[in-house]
PDB file of N, CA and C in Angstrom:
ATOM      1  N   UNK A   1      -8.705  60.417  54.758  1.00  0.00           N
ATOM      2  CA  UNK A   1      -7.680  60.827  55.704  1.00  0.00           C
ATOM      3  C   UNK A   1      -7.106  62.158  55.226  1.00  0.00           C
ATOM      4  N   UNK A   2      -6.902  63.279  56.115  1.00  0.00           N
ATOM      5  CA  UNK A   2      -6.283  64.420  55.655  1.00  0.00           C
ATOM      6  C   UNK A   2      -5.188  64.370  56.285  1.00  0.00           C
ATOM      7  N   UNK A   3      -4.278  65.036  55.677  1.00  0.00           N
ATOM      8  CA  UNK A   3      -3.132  65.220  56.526  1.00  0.00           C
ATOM      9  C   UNK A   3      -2.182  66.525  56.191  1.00  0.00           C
ATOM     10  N   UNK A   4      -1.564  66.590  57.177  1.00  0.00           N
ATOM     11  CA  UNK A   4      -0.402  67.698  57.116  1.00  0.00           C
ATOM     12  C   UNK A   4       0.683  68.113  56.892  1.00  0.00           C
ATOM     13  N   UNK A   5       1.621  68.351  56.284  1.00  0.00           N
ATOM     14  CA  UNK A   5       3.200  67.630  56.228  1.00  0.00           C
ATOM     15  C   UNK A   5       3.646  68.530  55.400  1.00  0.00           C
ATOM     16  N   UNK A   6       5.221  68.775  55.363  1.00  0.00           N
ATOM     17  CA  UNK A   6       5.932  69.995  54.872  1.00  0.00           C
ATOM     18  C   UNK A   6       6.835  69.100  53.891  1.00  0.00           C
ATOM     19  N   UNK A   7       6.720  70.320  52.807  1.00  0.00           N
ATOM     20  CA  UNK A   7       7.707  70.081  51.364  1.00  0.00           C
ATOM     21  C   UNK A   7       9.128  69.775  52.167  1.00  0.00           C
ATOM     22  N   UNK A   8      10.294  69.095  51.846  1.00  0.00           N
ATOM     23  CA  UNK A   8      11.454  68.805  52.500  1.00  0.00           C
ATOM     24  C   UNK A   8      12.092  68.745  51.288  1.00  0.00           C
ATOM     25  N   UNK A   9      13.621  68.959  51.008  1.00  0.00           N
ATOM     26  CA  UNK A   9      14.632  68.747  50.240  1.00  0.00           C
ATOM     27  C   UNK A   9      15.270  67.493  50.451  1.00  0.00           C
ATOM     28  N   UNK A  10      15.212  66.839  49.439  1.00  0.00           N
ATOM     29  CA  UNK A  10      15.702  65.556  48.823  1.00  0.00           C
ATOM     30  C   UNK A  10      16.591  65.584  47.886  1.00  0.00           C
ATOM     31  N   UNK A  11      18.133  65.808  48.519  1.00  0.00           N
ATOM     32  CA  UNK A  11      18.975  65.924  47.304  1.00  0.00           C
ATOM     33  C   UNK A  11      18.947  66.873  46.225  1.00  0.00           C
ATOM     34  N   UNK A  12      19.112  67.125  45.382  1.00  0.00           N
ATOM     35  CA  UNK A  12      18.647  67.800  44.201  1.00  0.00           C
ATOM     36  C   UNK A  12      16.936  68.245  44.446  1.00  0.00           C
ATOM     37  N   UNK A  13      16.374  67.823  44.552  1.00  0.00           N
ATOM     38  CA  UNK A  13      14.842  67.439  44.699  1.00  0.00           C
ATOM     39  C   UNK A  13      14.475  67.699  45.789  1.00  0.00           C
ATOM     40  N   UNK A  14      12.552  67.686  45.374  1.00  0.00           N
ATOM     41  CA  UNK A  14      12.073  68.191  46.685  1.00  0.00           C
ATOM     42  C   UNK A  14      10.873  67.445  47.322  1.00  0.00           C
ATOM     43  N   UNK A  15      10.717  66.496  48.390  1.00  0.00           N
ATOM     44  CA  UNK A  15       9.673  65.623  48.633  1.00  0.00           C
ATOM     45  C   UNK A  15       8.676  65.560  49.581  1.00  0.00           C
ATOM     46  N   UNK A  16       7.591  64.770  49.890  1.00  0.00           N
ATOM     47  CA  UNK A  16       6.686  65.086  50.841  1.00  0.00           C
ATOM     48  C   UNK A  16       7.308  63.354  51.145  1.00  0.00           C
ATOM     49  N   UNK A  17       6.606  63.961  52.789  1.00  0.00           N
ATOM     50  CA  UNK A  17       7.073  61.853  53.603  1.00  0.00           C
ATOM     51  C   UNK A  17       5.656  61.740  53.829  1.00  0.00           C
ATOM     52  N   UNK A  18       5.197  60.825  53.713  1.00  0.00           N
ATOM     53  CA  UNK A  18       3.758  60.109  53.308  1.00  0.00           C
ATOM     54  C   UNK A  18       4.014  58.894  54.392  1.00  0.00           C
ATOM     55  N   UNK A  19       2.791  58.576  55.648  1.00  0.00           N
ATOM     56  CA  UNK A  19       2.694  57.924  56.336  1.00  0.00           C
ATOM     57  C   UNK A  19       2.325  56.461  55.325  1.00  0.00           C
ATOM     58  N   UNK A  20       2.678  55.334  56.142  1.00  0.00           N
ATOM     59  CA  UNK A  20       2.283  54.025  55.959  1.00  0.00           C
ATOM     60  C   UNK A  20       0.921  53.566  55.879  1.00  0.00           C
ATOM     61  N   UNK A  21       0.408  54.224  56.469  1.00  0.00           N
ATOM     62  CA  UNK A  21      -1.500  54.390  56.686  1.00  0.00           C
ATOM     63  C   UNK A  21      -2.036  54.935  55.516  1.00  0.00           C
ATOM     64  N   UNK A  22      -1.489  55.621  55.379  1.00  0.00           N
ATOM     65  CA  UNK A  22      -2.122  56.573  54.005  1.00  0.00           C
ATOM     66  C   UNK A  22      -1.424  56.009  52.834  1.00  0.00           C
ATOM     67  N   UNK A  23      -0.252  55.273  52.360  1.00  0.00           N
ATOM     68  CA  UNK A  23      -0.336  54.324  50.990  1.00  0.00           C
ATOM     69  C   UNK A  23      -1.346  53.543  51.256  1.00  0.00           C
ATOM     70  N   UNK A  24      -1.372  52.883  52.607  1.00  0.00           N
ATOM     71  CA  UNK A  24      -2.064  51.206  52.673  1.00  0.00           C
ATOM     72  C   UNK A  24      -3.386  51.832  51.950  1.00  0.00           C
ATOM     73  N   UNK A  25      -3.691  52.869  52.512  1.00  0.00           N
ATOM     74  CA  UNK A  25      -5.119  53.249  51.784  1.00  0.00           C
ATOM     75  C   UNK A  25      -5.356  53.495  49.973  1.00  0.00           C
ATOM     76  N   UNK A  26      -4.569  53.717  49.488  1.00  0.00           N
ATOM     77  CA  UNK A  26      -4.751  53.534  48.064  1.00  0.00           C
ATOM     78  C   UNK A  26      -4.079  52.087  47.599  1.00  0.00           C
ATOM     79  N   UNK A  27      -3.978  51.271  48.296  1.00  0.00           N
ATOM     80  CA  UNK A  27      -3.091  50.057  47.935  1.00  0.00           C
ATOM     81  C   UNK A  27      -1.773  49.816  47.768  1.00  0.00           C
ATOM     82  N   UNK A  28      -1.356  50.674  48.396  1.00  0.00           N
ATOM     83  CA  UNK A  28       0.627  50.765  48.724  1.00  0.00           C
ATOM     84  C   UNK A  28       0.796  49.593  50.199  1.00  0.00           C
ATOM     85  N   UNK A  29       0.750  48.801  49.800  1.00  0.00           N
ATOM     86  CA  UNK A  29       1.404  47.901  51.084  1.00  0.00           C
ATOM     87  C   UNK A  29       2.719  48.258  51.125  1.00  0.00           C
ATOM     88  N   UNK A  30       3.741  47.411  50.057  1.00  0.00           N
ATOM     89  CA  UNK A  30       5.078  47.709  50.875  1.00  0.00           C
ATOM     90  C   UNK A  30       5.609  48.890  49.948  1.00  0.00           C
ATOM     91  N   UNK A  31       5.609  49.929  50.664  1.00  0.00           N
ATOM     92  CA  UNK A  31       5.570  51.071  49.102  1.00  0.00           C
ATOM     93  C   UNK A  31       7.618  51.435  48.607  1.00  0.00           C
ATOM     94  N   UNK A  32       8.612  51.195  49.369  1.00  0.00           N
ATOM     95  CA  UNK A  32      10.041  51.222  49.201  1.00  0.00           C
ATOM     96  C   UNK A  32      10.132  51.009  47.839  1.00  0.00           C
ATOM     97  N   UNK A  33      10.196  51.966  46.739  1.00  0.00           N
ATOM     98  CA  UNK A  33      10.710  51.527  45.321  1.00  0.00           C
ATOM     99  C   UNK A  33       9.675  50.839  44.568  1.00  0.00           C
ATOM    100  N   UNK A  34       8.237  51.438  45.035  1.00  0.00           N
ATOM    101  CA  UNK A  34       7.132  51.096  44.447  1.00  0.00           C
ATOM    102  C   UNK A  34       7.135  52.138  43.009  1.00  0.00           C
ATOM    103  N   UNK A  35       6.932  51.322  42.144  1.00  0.00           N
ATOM    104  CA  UNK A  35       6.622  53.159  41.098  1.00  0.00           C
ATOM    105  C   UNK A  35       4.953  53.422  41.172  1.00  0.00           C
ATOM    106  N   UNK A  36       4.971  54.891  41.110  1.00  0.00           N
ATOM    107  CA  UNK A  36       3.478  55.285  41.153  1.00  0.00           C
ATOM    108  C   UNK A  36       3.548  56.021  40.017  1.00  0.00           C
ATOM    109  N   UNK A  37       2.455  56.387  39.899  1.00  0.00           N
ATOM    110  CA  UNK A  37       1.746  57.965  38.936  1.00  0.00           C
ATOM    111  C   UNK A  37       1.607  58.973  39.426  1.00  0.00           C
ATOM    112  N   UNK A  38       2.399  60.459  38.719  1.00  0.00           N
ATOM    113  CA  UNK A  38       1.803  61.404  39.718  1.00  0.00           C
ATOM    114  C   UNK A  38       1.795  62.327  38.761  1.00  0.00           C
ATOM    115  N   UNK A  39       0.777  62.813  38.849  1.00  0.00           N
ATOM    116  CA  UNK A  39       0.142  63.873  37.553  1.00  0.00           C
ATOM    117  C   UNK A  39      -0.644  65.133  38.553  1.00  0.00           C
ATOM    118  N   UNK A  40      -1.376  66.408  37.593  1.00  0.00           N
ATOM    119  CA  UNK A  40      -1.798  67.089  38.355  1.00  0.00           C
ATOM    120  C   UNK A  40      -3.531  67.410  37.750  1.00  0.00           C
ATOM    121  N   UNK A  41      -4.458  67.391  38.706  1.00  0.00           N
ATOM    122  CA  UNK A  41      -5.442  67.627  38.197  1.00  0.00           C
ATOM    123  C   UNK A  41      -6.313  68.461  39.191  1.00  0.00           C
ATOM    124  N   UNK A  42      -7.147  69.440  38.773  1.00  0.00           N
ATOM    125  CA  UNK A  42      -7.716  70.167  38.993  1.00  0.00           C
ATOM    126  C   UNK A  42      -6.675  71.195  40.038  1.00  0.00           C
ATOM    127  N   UNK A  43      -5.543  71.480  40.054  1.00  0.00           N
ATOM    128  CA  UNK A  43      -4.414  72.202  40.633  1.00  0.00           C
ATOM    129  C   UNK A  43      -4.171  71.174  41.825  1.00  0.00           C
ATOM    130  N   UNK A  44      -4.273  70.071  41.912  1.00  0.00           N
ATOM    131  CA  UNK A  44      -3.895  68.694  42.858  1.00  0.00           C
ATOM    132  C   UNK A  44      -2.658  68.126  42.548  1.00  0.00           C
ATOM    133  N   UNK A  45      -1.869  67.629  43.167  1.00  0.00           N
ATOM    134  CA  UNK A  45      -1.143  66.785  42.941  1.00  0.00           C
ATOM    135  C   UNK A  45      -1.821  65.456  43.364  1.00  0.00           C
ATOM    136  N   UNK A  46      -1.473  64.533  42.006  1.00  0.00           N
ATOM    137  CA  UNK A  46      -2.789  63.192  42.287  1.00  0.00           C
ATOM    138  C   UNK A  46      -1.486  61.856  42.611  1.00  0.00           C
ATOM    139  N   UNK A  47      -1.525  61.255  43.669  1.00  0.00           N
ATOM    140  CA  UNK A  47      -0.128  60.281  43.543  1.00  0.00           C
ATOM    141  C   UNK A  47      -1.360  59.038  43.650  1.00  0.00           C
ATOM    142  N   UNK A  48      -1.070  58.021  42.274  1.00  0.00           N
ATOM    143  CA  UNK A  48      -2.028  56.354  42.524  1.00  0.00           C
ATOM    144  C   UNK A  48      -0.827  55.577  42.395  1.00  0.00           C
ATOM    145  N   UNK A  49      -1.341  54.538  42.637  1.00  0.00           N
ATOM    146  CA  UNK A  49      -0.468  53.206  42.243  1.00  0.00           C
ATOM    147  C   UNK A  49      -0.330  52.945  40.916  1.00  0.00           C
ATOM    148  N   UNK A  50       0.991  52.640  40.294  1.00  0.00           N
ATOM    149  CA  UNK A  50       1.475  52.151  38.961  1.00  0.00           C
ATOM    150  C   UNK A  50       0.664  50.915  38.443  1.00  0.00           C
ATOM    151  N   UNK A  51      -0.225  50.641  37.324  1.00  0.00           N
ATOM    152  CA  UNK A  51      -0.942  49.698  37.138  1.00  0.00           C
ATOM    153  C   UNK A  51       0.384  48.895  36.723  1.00  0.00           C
ATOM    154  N   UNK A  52       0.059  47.410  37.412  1.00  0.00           N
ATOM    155  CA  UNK A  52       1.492  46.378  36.804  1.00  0.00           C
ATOM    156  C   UNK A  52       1.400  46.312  35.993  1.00  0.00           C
ATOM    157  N   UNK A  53       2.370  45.388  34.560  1.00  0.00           N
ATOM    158  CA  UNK A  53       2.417  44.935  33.307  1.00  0.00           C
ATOM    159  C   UNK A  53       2.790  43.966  33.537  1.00  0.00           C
ATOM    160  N   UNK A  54       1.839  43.144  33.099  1.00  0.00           N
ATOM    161  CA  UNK A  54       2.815  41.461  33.103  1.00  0.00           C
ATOM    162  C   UNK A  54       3.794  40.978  32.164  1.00  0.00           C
ATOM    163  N   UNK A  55       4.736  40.180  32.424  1.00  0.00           N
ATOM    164  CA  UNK A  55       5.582  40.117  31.672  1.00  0.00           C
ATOM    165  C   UNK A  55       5.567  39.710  30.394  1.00  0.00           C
ATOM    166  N   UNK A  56       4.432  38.747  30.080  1.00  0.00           N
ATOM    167  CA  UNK A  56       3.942  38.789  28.680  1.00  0.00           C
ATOM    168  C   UNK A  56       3.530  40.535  28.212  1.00  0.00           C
ATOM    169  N   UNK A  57       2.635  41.198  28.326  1.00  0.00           N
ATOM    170  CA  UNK A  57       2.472  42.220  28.225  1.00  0.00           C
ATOM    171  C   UNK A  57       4.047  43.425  27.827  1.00  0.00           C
ATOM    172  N   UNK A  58       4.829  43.298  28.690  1.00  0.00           N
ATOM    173  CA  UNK A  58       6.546  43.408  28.472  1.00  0.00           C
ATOM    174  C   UNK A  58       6.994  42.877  27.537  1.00  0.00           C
ATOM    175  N   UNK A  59       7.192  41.685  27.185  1.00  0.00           N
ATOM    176  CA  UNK A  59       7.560  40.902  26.135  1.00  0.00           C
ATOM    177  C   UNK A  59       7.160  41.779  24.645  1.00  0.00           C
ATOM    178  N   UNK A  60       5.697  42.320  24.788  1.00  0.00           N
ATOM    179  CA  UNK A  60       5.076  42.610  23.604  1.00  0.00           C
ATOM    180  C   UNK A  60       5.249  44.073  22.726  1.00  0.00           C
ATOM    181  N   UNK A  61       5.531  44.655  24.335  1.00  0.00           N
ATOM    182  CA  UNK A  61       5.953  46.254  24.393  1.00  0.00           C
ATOM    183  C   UNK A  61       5.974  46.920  22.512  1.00  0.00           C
ATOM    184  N   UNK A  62       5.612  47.423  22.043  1.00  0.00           N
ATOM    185  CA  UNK A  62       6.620  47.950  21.283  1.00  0.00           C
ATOM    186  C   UNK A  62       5.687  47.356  20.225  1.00  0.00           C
ATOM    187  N   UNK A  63       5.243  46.273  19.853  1.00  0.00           N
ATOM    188  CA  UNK A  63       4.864  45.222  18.805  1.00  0.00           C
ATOM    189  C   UNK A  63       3.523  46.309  18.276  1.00  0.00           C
ATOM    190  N   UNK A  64       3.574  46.244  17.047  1.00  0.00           N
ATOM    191  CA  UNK A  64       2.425  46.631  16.311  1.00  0.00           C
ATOM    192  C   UNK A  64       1.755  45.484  15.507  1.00  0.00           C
ATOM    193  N   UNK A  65       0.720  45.323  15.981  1.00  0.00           N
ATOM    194  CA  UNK A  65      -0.424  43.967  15.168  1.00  0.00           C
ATOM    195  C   UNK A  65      -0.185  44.496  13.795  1.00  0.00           C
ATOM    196  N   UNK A  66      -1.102  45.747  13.700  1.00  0.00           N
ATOM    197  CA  UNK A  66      -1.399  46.178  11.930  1.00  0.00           C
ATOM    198  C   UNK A  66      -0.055  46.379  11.280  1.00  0.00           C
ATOM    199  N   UNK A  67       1.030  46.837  11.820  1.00  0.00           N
ATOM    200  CA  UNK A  67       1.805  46.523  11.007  1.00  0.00           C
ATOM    201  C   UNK A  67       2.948  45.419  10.668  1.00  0.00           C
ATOM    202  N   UNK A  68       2.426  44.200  11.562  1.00  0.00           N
ATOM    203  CA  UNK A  68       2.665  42.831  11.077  1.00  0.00           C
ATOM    204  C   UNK A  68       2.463  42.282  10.404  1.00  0.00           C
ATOM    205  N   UNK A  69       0.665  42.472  10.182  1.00  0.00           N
ATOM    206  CA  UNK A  69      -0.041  42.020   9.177  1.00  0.00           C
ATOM    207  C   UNK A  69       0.075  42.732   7.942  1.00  0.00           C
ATOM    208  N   UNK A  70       0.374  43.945   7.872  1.00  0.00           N
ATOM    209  CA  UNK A  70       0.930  44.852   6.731  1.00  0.00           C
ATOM    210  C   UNK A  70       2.063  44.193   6.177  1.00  0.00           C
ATOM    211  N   UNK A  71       3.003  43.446   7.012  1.00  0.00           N
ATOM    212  CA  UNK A  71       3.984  43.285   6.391  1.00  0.00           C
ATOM    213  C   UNK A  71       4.400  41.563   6.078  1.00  0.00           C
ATOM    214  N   UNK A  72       3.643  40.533   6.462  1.00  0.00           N
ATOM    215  CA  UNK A  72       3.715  39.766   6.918  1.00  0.00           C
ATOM    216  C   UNK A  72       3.120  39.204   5.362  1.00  0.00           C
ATOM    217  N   UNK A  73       3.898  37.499   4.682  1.00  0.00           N
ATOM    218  CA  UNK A  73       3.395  37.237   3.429  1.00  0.00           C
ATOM    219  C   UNK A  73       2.725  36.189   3.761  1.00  0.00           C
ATOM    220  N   UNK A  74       1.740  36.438   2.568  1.00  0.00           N
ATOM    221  CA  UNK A  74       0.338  36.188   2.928  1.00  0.00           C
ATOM    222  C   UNK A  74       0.337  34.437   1.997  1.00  0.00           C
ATOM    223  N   UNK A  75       0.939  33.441   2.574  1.00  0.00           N
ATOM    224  CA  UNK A  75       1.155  32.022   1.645  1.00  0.00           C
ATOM    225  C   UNK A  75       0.555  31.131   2.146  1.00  0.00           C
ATOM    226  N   UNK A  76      -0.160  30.432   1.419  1.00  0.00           N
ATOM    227  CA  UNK A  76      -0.464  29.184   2.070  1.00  0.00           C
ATOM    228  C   UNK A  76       0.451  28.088   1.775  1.00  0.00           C
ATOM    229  N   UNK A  77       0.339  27.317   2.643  1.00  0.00           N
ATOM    230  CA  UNK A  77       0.661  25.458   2.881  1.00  0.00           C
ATOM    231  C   UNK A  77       0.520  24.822   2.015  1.00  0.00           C
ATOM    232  N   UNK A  78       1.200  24.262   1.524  1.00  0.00           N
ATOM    233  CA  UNK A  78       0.453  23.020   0.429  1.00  0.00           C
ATOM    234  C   UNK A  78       0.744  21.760   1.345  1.00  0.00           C
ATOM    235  N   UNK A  79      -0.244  21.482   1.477  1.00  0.00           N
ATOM    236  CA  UNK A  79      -0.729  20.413   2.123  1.00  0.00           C
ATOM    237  C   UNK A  79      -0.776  18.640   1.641  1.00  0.00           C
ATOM    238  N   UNK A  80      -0.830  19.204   0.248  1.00  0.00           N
ATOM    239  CA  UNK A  80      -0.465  17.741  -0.935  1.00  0.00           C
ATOM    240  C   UNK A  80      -1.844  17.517  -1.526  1.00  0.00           C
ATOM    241  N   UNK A  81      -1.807  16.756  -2.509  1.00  0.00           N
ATOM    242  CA  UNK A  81      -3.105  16.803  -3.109  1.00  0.00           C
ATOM    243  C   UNK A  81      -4.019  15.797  -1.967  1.00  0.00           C
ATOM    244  N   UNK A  82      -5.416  16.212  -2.386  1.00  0.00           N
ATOM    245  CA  UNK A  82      -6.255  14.904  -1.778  1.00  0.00           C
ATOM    246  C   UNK A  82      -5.884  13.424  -1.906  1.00  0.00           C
ATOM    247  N   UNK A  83      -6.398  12.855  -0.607  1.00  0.00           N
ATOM    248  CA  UNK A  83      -6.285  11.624  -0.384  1.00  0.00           C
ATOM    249  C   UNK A  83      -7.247  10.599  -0.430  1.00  0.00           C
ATOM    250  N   UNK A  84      -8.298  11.447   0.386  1.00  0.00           N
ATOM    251  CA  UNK A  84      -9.444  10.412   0.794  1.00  0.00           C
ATOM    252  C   UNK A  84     -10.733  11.437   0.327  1.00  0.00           C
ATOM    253  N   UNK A  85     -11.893  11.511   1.253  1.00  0.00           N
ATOM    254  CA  UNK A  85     -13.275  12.197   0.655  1.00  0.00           C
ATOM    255  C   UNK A  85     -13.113  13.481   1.106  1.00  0.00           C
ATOM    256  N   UNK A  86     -12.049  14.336   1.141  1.00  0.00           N
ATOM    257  CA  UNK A  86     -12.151  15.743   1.264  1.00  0.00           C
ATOM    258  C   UNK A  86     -12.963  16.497   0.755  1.00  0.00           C
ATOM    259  N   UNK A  87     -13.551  17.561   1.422  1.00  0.00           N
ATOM    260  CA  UNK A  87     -14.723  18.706   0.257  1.00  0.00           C
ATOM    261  C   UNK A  87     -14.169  20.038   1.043  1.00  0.00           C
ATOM    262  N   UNK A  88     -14.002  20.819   0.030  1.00  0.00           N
ATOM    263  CA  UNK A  88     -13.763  22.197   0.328  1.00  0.00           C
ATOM    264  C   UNK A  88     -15.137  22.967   0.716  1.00  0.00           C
TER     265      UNK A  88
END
C-alpha cells in the first residue's frame, strides 16, 4: 500500500496520521497506545510493531545468569549418612 499524507504538528512534536488499513497490515489491530519501533534505515523511516515481553520475561529484566553463578555459594546438602544400598 502506498500512501500520501502530510507531516502535522502535534503539540511540541511533529506527526504523520496513519490509516487503520495500513497498521492492520503490519499487525496493528487496535493501534491507540500501541508502542512500536521506529528507527531509520536506508534514509526510511521504518515504523513495526513492539515485540511483546511476557511478564515472566519482565519479572527477569535486569537479572544476569553469569553473574549469579559468579556469585552464588557453591554448598552442598548433607543429606545424612547412608541408610540402605546406596552407590555413588
Amino acid at each position: 500500500m502506498v500512501l500520501s499524507t502530510k507531516i502535522v504538528k502535534l503539540g511540541n512534536s511533529q506527526g504523520v496520521r496513519l490509516p487503520k488499513s495500513l497498521l492492520k497490515e503490519i499487525g496493528i489491530v487496535n493501534p491507540i497506545n500501541t508502542p512500536v519501533q521506529v528507527s531509520v534505515a536506508d534514509g526510511k523511516i521504518v515504523i513495526s510493531p513492539q515485540a511483546e515481553t511476557s511478564r515472566l520475561m519482565q519479572r527477569f529484566a535486569g537479572f544476569d545468569l553469569d553473574d549469579y553463578f559468579d556469585n552464588c555459594h557453591q554448598v552442598e546438602d548433607d543429606w545424612g549418612s547412608p541408610v540402605g544400598k546406596e552407590r555413588l
